[in-house]
C-alpha atoms as a PDB file:
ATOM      1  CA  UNK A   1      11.459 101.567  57.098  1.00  0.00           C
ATOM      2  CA  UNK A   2      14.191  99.190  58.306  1.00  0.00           C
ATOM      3  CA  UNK A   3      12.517  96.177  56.176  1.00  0.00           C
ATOM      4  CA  UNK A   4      12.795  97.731  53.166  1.00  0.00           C
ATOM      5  CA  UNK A   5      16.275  98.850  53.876  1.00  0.00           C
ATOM      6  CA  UNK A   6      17.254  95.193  54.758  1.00  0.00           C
ATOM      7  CA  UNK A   7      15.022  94.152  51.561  1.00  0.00           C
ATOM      8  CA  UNK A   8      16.915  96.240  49.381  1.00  0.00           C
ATOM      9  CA  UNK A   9      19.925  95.299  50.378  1.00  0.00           C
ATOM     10  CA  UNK A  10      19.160  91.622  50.138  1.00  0.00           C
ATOM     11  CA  UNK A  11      17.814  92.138  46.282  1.00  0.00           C
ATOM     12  CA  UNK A  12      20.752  93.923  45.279  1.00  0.00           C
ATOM     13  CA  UNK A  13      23.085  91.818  46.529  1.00  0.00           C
ATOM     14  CA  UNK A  14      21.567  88.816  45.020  1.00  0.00           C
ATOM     15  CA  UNK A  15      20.838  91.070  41.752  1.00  0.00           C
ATOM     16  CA  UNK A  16      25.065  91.484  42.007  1.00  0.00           C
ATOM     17  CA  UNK A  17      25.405  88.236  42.558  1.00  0.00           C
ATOM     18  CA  UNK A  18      23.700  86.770  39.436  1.00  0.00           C
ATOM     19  CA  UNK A  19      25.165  89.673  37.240  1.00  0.00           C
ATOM     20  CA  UNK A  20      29.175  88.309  38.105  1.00  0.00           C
ATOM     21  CA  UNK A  21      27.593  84.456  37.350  1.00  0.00           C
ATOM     22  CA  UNK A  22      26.352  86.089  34.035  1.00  0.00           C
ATOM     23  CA  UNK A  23      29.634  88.010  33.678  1.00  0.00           C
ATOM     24  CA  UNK A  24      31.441  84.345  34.381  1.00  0.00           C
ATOM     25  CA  UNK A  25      29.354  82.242  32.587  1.00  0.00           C
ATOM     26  CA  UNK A  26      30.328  84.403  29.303  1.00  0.00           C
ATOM     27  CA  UNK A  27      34.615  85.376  30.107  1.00  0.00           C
ATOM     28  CA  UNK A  28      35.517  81.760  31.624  1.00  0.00           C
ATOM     29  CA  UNK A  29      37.488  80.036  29.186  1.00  0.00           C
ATOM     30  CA  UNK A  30      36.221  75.927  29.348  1.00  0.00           C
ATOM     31  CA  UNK A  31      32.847  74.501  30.169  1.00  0.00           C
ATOM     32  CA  UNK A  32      33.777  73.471  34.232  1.00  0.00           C
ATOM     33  CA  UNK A  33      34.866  76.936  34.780  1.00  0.00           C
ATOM     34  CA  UNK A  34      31.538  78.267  33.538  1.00  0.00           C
ATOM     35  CA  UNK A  35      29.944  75.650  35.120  1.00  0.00           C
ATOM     36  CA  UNK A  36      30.971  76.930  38.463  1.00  0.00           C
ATOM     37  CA  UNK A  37      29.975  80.563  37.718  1.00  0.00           C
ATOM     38  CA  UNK A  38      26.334  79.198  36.499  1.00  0.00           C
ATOM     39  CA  UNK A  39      26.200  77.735  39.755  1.00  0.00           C
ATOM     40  CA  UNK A  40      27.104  79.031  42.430  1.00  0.00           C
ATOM     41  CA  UNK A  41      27.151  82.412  42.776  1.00  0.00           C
ATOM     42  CA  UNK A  42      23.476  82.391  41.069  1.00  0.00           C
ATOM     43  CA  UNK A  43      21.991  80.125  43.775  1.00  0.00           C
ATOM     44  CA  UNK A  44      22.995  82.110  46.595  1.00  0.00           C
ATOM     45  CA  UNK A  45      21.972  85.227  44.326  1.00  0.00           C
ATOM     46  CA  UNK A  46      18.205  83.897  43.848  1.00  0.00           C
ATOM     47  CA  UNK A  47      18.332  82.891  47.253  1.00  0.00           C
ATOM     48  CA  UNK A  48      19.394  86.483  48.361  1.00  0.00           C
ATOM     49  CA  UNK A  49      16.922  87.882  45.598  1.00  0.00           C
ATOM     50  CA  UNK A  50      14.071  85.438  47.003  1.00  0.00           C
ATOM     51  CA  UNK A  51      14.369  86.195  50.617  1.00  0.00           C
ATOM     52  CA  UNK A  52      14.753  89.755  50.177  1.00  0.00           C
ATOM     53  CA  UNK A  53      11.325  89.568  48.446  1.00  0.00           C
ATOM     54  CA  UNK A  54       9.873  87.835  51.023  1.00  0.00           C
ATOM     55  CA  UNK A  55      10.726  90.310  53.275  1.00  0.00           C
ATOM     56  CA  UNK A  56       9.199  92.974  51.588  1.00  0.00           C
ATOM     57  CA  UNK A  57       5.612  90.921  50.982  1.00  0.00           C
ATOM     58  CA  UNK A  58       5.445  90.254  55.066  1.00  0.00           C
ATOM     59  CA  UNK A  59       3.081  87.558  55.053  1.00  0.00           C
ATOM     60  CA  UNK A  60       1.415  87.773  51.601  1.00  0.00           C
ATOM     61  CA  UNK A  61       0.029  84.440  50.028  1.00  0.00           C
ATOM     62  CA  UNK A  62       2.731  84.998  48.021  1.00  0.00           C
ATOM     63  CA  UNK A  63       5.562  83.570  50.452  1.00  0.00           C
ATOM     64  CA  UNK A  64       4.886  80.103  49.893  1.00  0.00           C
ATOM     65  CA  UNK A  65       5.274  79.844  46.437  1.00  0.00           C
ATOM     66  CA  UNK A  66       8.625  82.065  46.985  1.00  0.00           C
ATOM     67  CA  UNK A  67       9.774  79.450  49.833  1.00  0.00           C
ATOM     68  CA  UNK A  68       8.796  76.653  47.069  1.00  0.00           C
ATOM     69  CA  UNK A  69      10.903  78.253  44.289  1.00  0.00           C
ATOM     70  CA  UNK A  70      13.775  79.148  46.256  1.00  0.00           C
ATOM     71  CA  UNK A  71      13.782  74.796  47.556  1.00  0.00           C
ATOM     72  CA  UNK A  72      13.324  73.890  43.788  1.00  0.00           C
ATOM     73  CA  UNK A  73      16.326  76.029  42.786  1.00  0.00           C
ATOM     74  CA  UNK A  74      18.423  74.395  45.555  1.00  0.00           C
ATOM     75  CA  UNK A  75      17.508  70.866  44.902  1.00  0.00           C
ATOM     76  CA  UNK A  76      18.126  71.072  41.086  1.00  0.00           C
ATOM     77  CA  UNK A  77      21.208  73.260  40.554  1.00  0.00           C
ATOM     78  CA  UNK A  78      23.492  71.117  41.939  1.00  0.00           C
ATOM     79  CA  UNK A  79      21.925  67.773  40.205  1.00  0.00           C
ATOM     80  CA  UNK A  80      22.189  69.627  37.075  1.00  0.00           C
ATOM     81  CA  UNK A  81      26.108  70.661  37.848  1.00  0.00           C
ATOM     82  CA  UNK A  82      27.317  67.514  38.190  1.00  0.00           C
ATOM     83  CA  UNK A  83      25.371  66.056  35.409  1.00  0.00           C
ATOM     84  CA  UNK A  84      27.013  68.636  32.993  1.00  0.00           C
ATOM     85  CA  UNK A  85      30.428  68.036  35.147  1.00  0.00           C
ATOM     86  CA  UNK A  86      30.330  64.276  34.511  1.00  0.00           C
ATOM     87  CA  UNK A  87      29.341  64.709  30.759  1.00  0.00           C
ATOM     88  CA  UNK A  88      32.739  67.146  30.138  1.00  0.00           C
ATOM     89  CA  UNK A  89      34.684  64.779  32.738  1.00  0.00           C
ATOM     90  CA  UNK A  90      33.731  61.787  30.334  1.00  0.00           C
ATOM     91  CA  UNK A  91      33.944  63.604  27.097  1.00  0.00           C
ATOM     92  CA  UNK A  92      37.672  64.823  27.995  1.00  0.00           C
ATOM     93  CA  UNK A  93      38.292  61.576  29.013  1.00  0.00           C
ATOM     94  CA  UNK A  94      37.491  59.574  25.953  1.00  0.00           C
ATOM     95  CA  UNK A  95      39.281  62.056  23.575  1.00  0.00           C
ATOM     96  CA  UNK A  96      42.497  61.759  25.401  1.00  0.00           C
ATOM     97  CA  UNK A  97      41.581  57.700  25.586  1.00  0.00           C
ATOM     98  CA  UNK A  98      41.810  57.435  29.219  1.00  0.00           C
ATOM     99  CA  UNK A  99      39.921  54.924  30.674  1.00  0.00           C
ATOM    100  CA  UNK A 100      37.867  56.177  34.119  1.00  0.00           C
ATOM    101  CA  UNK A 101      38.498  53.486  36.848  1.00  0.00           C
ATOM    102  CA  UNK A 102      34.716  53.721  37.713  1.00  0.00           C
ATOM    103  CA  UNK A 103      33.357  53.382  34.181  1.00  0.00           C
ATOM    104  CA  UNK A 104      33.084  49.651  32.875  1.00  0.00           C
ATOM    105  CA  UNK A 105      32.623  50.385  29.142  1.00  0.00           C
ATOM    106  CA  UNK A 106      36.010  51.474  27.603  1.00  0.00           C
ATOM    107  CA  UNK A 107      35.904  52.989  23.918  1.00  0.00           C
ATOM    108  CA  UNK A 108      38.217  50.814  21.528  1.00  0.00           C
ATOM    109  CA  UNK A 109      39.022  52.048  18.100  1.00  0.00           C
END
């Protein structure tokens, strides 16, 4: 009885969670803003959403592939934020012509 409690809890939290990132993702204003909302608050939510699952399966075959999914999420969310934050970086940067100090190739007209 108190598992599912706690498992309920856990899954709507992280269902709350993922709605404000989807809520962000569409009121922010520029791309790093939504950027941030696609982020972070969705990780943690799939996290929360993941390991309130888990909870609930106690010790199905199952687990693993939830444990697997949940690393995945956490190793590639943040590789694909800063890709997309160094693309906008580098876009705003060449339309306003200023040169980044770590990039070699400057854009001449």
């Amino acid at each position: 009885m108190i598992i599912d409690v706690v498992s309920a809890v856990l899954i709507l939290t992280g269902s709350l969670l993922a709605l404000t990132a989807a809520i962000g993702i569409v009121r922010f204003p520029d791309t790093l803003s939504r950027m941030h909302a696609a982020t972070k608050p969705q990780t943690f939510g799939m996290i929360l959403v993941l390991t309130g699952t888990f909870i609930r399966l106690n010790g199905h075959v199952d687990g693993g592939m939830l444990i697997l999914t949940g690393l995945f999420t956490l190793i590639t969310a943040p590789v694909v934020a800063q890709r997309v934050g160094r693309l906008v970086y580098r876009e705003q940067s060449l339309g306003d012509e200023v040169i980044d100090e770590g990039d070699f190739t400057a854009r001449r007209e």
